[in-house]
PDB file of N, CA and C in Angstrom:
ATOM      1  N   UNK A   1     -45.397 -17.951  57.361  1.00  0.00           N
ATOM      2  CA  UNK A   1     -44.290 -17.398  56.614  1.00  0.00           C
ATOM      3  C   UNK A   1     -44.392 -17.858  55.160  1.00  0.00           C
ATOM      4  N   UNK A   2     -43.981 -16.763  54.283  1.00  0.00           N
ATOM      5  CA  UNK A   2     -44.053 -17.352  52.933  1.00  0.00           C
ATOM      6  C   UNK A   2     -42.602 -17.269  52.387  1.00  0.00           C
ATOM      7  N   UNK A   3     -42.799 -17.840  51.277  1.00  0.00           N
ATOM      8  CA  UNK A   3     -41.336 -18.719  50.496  1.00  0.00           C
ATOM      9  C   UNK A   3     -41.222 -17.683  49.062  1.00  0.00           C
ATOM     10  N   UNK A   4     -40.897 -16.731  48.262  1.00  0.00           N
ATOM     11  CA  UNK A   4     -41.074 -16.215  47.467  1.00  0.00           C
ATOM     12  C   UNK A   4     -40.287 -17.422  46.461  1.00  0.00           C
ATOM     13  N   UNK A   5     -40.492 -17.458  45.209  1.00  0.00           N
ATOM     14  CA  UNK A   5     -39.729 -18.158  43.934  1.00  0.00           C
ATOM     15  C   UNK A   5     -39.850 -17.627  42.680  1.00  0.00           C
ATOM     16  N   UNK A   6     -38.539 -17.059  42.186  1.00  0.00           N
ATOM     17  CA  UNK A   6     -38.601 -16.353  40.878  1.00  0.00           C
ATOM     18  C   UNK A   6     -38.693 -17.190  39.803  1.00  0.00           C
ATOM     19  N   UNK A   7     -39.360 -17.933  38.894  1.00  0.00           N
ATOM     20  CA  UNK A   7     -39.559 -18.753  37.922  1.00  0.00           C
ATOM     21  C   UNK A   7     -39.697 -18.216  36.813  1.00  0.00           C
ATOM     22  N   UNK A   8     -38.690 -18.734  35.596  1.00  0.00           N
ATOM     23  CA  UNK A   8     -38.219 -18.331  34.310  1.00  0.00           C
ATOM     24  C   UNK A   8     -39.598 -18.697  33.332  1.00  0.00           C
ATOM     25  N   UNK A   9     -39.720 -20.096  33.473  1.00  0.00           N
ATOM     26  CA  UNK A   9     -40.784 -20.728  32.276  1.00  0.00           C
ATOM     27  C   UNK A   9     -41.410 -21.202  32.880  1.00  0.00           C
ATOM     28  N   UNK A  10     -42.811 -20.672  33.021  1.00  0.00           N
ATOM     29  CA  UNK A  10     -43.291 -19.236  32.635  1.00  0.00           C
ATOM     30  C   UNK A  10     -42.634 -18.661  33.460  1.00  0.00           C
ATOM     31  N   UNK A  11     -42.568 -17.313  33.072  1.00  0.00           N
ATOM     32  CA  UNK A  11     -42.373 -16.136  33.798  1.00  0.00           C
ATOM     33  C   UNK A  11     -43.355 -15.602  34.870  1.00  0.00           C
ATOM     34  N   UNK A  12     -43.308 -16.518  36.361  1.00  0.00           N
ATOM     35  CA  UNK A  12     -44.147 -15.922  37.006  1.00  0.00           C
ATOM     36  C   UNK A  12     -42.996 -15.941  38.608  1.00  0.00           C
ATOM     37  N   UNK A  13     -43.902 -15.477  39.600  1.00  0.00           N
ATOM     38  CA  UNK A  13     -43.455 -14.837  40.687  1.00  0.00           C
ATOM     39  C   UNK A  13     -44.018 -16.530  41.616  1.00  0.00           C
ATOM     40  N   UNK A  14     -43.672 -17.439  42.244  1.00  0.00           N
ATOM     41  CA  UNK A  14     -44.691 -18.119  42.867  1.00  0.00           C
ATOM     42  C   UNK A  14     -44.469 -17.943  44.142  1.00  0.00           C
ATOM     43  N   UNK A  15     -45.414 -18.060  45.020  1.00  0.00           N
ATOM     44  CA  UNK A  15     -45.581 -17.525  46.477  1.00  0.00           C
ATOM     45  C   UNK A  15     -46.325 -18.697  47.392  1.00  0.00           C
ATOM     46  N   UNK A  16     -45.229 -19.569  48.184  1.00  0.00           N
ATOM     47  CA  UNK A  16     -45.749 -20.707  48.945  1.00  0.00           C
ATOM     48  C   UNK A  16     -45.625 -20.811  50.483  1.00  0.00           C
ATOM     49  N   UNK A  17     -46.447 -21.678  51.045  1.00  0.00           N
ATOM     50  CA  UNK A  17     -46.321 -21.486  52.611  1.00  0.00           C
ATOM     51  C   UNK A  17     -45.622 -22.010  52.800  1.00  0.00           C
ATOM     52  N   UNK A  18     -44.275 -21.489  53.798  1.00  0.00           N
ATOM     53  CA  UNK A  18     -42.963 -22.529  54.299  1.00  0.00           C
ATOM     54  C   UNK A  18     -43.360 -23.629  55.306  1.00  0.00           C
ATOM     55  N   UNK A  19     -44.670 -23.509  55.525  1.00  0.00           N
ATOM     56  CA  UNK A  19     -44.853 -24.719  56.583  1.00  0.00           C
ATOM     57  C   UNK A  19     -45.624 -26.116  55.474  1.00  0.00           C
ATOM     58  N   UNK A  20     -46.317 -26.158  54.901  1.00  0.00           N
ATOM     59  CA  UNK A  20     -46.754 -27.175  53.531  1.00  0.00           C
ATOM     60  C   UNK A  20     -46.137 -26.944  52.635  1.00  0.00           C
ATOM     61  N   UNK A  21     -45.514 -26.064  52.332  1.00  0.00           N
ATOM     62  CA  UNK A  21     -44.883 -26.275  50.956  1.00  0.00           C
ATOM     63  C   UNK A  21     -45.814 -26.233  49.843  1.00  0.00           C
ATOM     64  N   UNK A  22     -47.081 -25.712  50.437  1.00  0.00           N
ATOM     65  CA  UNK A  22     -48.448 -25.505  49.113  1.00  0.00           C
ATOM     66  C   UNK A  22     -48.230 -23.820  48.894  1.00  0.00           C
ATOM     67  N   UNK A  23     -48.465 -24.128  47.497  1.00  0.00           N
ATOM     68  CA  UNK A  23     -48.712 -22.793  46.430  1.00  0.00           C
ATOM     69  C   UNK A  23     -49.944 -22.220  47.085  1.00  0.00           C
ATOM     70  N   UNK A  24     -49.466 -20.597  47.310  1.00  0.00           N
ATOM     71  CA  UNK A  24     -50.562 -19.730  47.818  1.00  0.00           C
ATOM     72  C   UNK A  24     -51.117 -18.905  47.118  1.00  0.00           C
ATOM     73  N   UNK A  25     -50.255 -18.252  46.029  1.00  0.00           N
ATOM     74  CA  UNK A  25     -50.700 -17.576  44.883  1.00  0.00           C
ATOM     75  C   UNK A  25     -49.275 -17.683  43.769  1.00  0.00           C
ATOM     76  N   UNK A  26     -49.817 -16.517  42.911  1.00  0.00           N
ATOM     77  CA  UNK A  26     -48.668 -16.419  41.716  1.00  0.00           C
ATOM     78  C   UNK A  26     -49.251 -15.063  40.817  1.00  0.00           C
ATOM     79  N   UNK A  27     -47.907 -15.006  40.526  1.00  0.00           N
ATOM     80  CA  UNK A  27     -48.352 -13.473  39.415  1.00  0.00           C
ATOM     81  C   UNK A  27     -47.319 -12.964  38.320  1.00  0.00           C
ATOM     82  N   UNK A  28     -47.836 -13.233  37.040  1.00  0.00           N
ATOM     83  CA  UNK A  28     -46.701 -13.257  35.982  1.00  0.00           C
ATOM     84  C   UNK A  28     -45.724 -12.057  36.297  1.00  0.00           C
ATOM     85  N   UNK A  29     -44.597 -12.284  35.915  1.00  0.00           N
ATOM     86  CA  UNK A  29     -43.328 -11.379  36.287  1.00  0.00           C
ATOM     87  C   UNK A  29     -42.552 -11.229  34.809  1.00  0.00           C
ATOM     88  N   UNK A  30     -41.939 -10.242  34.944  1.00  0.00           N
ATOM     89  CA  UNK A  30     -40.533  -9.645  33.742  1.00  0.00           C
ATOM     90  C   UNK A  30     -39.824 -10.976  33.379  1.00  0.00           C
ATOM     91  N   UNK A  31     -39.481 -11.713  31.952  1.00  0.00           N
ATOM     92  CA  UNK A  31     -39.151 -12.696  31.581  1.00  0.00           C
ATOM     93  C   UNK A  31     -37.134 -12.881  31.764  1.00  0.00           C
ATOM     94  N   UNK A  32     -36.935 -13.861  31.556  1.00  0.00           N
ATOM     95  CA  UNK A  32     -35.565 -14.216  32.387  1.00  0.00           C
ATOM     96  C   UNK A  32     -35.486 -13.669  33.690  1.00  0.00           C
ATOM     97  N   UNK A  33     -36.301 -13.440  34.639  1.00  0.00           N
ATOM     98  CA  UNK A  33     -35.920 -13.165  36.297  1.00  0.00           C
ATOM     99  C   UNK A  33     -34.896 -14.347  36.445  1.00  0.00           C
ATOM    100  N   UNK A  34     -34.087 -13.142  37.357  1.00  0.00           N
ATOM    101  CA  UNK A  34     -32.665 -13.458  38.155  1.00  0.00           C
ATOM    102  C   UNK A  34     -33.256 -12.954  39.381  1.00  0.00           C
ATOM    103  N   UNK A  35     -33.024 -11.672  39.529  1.00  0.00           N
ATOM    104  CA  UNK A  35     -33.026 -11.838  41.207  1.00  0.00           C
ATOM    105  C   UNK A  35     -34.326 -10.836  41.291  1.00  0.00           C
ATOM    106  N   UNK A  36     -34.626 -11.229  43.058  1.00  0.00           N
ATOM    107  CA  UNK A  36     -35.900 -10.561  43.336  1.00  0.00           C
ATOM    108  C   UNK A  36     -35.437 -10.216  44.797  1.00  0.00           C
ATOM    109  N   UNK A  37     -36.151  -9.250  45.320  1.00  0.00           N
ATOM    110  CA  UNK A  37     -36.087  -8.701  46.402  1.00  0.00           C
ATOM    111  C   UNK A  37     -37.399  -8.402  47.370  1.00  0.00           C
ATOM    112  N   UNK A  38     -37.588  -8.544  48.407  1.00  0.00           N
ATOM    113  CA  UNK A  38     -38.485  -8.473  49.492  1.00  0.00           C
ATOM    114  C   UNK A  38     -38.455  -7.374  50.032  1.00  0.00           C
ATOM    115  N   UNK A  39     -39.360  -6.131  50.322  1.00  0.00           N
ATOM    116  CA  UNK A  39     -39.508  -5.085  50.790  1.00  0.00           C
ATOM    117  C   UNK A  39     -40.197  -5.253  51.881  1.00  0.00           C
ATOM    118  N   UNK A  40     -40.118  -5.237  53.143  1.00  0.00           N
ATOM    119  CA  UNK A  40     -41.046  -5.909  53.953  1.00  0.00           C
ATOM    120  C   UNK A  40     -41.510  -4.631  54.212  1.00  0.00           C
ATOM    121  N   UNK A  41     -40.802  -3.595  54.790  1.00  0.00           N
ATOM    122  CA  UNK A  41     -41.742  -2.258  54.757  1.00  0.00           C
ATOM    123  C   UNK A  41     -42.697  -1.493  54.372  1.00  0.00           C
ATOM    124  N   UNK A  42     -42.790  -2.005  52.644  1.00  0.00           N
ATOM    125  CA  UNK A  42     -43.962  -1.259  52.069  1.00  0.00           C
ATOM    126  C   UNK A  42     -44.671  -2.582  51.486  1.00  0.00           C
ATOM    127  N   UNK A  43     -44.220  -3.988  52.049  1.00  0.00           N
ATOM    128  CA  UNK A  43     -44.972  -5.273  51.438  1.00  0.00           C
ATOM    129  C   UNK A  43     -45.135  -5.247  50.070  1.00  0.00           C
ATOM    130  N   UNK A  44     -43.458  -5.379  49.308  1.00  0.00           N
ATOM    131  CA  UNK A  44     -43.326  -5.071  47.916  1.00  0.00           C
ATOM    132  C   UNK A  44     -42.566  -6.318  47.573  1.00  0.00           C
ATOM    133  N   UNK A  45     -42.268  -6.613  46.232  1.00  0.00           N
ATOM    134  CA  UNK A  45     -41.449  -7.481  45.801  1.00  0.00           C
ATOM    135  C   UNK A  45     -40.926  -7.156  44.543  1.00  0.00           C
ATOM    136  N   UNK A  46     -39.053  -6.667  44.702  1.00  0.00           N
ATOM    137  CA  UNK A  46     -39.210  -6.254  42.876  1.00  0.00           C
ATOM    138  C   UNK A  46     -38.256  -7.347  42.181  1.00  0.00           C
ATOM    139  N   UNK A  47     -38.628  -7.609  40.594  1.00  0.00           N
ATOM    140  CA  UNK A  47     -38.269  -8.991  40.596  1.00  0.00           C
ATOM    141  C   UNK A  47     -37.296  -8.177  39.408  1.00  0.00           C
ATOM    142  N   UNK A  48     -36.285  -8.504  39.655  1.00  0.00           N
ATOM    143  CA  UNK A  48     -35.504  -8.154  38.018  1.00  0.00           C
ATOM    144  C   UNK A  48     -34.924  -8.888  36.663  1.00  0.00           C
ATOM    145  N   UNK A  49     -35.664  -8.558  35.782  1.00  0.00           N
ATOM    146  CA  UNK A  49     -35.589  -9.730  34.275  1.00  0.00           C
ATOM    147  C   UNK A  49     -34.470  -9.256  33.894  1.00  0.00           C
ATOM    148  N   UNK A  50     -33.870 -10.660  32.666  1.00  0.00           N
ATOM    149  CA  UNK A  50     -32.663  -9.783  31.701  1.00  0.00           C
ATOM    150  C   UNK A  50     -33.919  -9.513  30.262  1.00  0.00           C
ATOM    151  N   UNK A  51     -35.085  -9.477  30.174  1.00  0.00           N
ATOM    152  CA  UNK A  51     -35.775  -9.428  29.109  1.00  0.00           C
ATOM    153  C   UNK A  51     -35.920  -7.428  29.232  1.00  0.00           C
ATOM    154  N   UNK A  52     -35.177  -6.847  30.435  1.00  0.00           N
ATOM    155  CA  UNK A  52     -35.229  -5.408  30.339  1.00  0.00           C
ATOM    156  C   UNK A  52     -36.107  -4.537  31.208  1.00  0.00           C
ATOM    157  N   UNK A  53     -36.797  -5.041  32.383  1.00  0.00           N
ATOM    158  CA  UNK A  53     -37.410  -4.352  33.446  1.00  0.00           C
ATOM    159  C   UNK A  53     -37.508  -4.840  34.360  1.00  0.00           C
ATOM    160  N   UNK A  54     -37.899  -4.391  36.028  1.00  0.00           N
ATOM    161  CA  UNK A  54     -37.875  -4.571  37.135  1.00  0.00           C
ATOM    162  C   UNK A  54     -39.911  -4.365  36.972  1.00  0.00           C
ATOM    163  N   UNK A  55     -39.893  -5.802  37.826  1.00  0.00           N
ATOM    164  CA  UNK A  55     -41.336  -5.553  38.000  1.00  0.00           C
ATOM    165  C   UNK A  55     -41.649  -5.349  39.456  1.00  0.00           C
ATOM    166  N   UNK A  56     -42.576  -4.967  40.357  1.00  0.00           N
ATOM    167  CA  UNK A  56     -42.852  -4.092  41.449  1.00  0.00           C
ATOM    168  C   UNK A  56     -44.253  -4.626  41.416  1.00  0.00           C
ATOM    169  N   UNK A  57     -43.979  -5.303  42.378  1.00  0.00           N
ATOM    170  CA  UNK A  57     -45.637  -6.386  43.219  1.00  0.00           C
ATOM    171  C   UNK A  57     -45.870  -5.884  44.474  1.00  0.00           C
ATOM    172  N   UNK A  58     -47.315  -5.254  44.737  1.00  0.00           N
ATOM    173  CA  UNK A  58     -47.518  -5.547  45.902  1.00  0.00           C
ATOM    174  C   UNK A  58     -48.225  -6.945  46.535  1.00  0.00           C
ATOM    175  N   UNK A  59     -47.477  -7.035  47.901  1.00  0.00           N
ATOM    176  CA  UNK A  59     -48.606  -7.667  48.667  1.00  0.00           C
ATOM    177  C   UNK A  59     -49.760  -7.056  49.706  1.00  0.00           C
ATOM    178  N   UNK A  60     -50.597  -7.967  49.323  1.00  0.00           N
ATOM    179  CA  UNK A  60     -51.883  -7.570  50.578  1.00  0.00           C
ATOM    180  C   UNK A  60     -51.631  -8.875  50.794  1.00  0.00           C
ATOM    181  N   UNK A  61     -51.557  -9.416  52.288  1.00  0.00           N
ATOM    182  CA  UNK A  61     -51.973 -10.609  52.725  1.00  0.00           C
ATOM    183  C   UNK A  61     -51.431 -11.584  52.090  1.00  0.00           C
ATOM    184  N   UNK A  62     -52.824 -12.525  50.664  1.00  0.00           N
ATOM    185  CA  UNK A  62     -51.846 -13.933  50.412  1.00  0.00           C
ATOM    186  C   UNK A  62     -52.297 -13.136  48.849  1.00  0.00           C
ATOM    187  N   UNK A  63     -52.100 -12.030  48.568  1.00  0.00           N
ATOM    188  CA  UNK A  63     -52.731 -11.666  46.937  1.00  0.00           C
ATOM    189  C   UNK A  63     -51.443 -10.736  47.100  1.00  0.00           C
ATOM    190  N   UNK A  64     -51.191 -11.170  45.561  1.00  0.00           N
ATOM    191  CA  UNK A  64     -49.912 -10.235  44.868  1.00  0.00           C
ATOM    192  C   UNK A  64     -50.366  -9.639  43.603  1.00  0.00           C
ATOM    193  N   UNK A  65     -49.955  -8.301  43.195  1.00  0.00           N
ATOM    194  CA  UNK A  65     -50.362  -8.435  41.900  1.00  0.00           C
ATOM    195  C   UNK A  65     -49.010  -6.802  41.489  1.00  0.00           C
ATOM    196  N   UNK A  66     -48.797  -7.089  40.341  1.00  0.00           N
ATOM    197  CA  UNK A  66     -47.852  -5.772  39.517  1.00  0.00           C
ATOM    198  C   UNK A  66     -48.756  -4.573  39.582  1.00  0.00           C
ATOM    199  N   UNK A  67     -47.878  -3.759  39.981  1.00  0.00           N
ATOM    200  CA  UNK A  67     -48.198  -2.451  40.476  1.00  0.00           C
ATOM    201  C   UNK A  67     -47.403  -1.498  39.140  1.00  0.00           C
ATOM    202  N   UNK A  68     -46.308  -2.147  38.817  1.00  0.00           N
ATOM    203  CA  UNK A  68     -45.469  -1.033  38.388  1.00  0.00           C
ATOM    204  C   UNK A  68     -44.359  -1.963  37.223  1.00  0.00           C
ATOM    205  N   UNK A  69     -44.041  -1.440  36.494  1.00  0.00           N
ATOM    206  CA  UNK A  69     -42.903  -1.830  34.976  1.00  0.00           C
ATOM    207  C   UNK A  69     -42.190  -0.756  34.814  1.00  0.00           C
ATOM    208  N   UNK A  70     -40.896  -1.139  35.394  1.00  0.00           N
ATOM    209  CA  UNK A  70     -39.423   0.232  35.260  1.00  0.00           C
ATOM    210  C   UNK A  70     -38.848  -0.419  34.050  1.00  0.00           C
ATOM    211  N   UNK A  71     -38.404   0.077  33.593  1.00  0.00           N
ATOM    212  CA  UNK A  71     -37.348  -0.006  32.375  1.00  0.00           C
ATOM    213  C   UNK A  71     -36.038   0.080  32.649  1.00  0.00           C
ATOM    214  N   UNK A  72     -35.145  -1.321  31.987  1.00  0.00           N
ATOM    215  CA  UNK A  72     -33.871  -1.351  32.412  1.00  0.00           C
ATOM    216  C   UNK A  72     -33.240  -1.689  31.258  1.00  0.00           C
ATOM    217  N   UNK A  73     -32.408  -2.536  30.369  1.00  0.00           N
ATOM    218  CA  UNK A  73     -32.517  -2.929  29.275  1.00  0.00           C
ATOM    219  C   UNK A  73     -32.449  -4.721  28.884  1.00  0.00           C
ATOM    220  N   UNK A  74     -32.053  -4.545  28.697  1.00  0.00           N
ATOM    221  CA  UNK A  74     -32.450  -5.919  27.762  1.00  0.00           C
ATOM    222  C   UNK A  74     -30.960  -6.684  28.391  1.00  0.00           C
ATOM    223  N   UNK A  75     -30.378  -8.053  29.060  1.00  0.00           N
ATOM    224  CA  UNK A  75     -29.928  -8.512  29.650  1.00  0.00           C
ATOM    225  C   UNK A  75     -29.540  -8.000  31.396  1.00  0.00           C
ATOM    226  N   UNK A  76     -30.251  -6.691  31.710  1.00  0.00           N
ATOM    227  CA  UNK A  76     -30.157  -6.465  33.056  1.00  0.00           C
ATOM    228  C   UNK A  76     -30.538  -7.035  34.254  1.00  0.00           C
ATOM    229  N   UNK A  77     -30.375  -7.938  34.778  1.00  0.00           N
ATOM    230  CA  UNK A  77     -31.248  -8.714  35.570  1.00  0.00           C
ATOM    231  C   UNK A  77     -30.672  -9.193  37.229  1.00  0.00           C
ATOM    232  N   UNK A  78     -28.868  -8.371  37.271  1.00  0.00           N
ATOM    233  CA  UNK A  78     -28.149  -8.473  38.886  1.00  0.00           C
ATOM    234  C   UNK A  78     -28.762  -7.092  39.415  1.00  0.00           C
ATOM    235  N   UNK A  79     -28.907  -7.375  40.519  1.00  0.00           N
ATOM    236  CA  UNK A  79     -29.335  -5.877  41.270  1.00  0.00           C
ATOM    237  C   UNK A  79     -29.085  -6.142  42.665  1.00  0.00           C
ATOM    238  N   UNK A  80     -29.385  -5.639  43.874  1.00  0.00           N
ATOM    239  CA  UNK A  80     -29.126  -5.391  45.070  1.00  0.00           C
ATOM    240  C   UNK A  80     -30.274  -4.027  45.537  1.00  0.00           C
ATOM    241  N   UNK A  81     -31.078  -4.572  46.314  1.00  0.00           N
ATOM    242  CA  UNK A  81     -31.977  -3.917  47.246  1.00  0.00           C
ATOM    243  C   UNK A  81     -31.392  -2.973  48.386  1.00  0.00           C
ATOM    244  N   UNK A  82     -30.965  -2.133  49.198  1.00  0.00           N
ATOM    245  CA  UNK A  82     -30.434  -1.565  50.309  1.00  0.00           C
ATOM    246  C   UNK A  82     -31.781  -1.110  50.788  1.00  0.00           C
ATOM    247  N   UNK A  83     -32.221  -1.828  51.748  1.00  0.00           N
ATOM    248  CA  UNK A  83     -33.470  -1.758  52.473  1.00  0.00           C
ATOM    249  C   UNK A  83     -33.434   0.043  53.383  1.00  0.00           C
ATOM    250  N   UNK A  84     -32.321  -0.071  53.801  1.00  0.00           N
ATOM    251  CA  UNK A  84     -31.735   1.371  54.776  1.00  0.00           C
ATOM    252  C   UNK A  84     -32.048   2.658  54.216  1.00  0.00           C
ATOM    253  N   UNK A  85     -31.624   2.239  52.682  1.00  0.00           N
ATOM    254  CA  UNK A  85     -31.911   3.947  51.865  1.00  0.00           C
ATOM    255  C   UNK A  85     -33.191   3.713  50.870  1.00  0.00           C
ATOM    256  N   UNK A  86     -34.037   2.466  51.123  1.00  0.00           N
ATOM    257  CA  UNK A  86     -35.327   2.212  50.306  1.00  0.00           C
ATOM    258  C   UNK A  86     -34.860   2.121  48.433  1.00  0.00           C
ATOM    259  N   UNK A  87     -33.753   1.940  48.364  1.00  0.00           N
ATOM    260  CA  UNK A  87     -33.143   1.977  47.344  1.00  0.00           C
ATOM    261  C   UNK A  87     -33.223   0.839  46.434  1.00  0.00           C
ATOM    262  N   UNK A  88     -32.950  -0.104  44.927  1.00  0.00           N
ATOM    263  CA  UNK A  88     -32.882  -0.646  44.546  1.00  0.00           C
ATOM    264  C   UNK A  88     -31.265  -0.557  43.232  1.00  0.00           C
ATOM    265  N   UNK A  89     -30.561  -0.913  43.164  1.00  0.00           N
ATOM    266  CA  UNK A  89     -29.589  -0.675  42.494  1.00  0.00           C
ATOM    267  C   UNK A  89     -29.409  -1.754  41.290  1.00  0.00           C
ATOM    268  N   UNK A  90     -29.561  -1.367  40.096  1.00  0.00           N
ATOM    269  CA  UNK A  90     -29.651  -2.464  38.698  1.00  0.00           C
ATOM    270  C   UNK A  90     -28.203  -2.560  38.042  1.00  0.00           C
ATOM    271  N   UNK A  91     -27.759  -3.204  37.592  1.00  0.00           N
ATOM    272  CA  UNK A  91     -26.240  -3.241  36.700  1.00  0.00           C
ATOM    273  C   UNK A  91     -27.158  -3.576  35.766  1.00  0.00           C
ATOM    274  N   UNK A  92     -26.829  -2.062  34.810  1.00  0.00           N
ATOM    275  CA  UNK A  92     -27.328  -2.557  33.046  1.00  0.00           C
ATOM    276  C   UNK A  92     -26.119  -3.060  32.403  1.00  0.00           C
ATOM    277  N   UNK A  93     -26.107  -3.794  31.591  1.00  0.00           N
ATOM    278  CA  UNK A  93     -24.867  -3.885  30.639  1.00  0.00           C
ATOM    279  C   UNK A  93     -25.264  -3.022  29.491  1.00  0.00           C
ATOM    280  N   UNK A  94     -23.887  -2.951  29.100  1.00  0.00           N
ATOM    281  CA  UNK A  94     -23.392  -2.367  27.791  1.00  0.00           C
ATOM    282  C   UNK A  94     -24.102  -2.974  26.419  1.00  0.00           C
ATOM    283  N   UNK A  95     -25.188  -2.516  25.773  1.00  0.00           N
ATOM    284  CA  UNK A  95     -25.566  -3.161  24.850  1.00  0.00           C
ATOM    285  C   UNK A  95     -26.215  -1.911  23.628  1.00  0.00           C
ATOM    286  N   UNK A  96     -25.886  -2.339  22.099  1.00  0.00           N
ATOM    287  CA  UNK A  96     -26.590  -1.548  21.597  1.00  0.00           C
ATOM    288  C   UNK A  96     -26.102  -0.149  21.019  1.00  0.00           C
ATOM    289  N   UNK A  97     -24.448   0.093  21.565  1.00  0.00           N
ATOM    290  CA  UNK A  97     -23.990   1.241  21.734  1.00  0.00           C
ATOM    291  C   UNK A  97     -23.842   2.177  22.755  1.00  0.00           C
ATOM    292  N   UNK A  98     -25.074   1.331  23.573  1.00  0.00           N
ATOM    293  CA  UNK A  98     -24.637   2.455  25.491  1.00  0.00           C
ATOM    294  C   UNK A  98     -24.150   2.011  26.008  1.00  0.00           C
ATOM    295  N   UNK A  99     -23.527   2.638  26.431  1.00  0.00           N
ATOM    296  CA  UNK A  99     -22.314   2.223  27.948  1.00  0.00           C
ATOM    297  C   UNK A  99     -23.097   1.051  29.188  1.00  0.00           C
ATOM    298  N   UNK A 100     -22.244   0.505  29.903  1.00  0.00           N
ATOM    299  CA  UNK A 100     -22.751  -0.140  30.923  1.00  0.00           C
ATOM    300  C   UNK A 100     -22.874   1.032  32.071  1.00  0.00           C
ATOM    301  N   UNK A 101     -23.958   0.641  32.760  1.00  0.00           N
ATOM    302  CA  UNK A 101     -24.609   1.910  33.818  1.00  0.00           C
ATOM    303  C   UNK A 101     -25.199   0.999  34.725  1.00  0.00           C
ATOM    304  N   UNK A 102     -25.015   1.968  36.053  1.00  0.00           N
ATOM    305  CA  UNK A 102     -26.229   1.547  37.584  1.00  0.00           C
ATOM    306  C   UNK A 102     -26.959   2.078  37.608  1.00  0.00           C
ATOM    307  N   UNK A 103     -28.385   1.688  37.489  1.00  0.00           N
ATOM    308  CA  UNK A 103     -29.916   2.400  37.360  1.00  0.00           C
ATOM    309  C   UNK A 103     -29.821   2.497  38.821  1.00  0.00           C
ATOM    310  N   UNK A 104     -30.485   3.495  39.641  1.00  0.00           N
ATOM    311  CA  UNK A 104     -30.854   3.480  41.101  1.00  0.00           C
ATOM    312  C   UNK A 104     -32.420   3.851  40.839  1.00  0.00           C
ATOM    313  N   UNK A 105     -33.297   2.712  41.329  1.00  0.00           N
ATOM    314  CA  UNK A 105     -34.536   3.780  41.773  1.00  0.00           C
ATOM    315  C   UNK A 105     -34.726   3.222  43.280  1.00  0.00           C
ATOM    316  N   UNK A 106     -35.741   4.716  43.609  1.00  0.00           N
ATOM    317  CA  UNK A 106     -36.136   4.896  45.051  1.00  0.00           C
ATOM    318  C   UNK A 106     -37.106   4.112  45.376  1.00  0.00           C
ATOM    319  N   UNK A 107     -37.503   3.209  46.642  1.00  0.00           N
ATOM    320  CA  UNK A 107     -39.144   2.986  46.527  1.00  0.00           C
ATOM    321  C   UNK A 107     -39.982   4.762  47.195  1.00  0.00           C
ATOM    322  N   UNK A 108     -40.919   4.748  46.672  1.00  0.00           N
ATOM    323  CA  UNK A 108     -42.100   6.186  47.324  1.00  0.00           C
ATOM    324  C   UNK A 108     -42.751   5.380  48.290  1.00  0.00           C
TER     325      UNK A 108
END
């Protein structure tokens, strides 16, 4: 079983075995990550920064690597996964002159 950990400085993803507690891999991620989410279905991980995007890792096995950079804005970084509808749901804030908005994307 692995341990996912969203880490600010640096900005990486780290990925350890829950039985040693040893580092298995790592893979730089979207800067200020808050929250991240586990897709076990399509063996995904999307991590969400307030630096303004959701990053989208796959796994193979014990190798991760970014697949994908969505655009969210710049302090967006609460979200909520709904595994049921493959969904991901972002709270942007209000910044800049735009309104505060819920980004939804789908996983494919």
């Amino acid at each position: 079983m692995r341990v996912l950990i969203g880490c600010r400085l640096p900005a990486r993803l780290a990925v350890l075995d829950s039985r040693s507690g040893d580092a298995v891999t790592s893979a730089g991620v979207v800067g200020d990550t808050d929250d991240l989410f586990s897709d076990a279905v399509r063996q995904r991980v999307y991590v969400i920064g307030g630096e303004g995007f959701v990053d989208v890792l796959q796994r193979r096995g014990d190798v991760i690597e970014r697949t994908a950079r969505l655009v969210t804005r710049a302090g967006a970084r609460t979200g909520l996964w709904v595994s049921s509808m493959s969904r991901l749901y972002v709270a942007v804030p209000a910044r800049d002159g735009q309104g505060a908005e819920a980004r939804v994307f789908e996983a494919q």
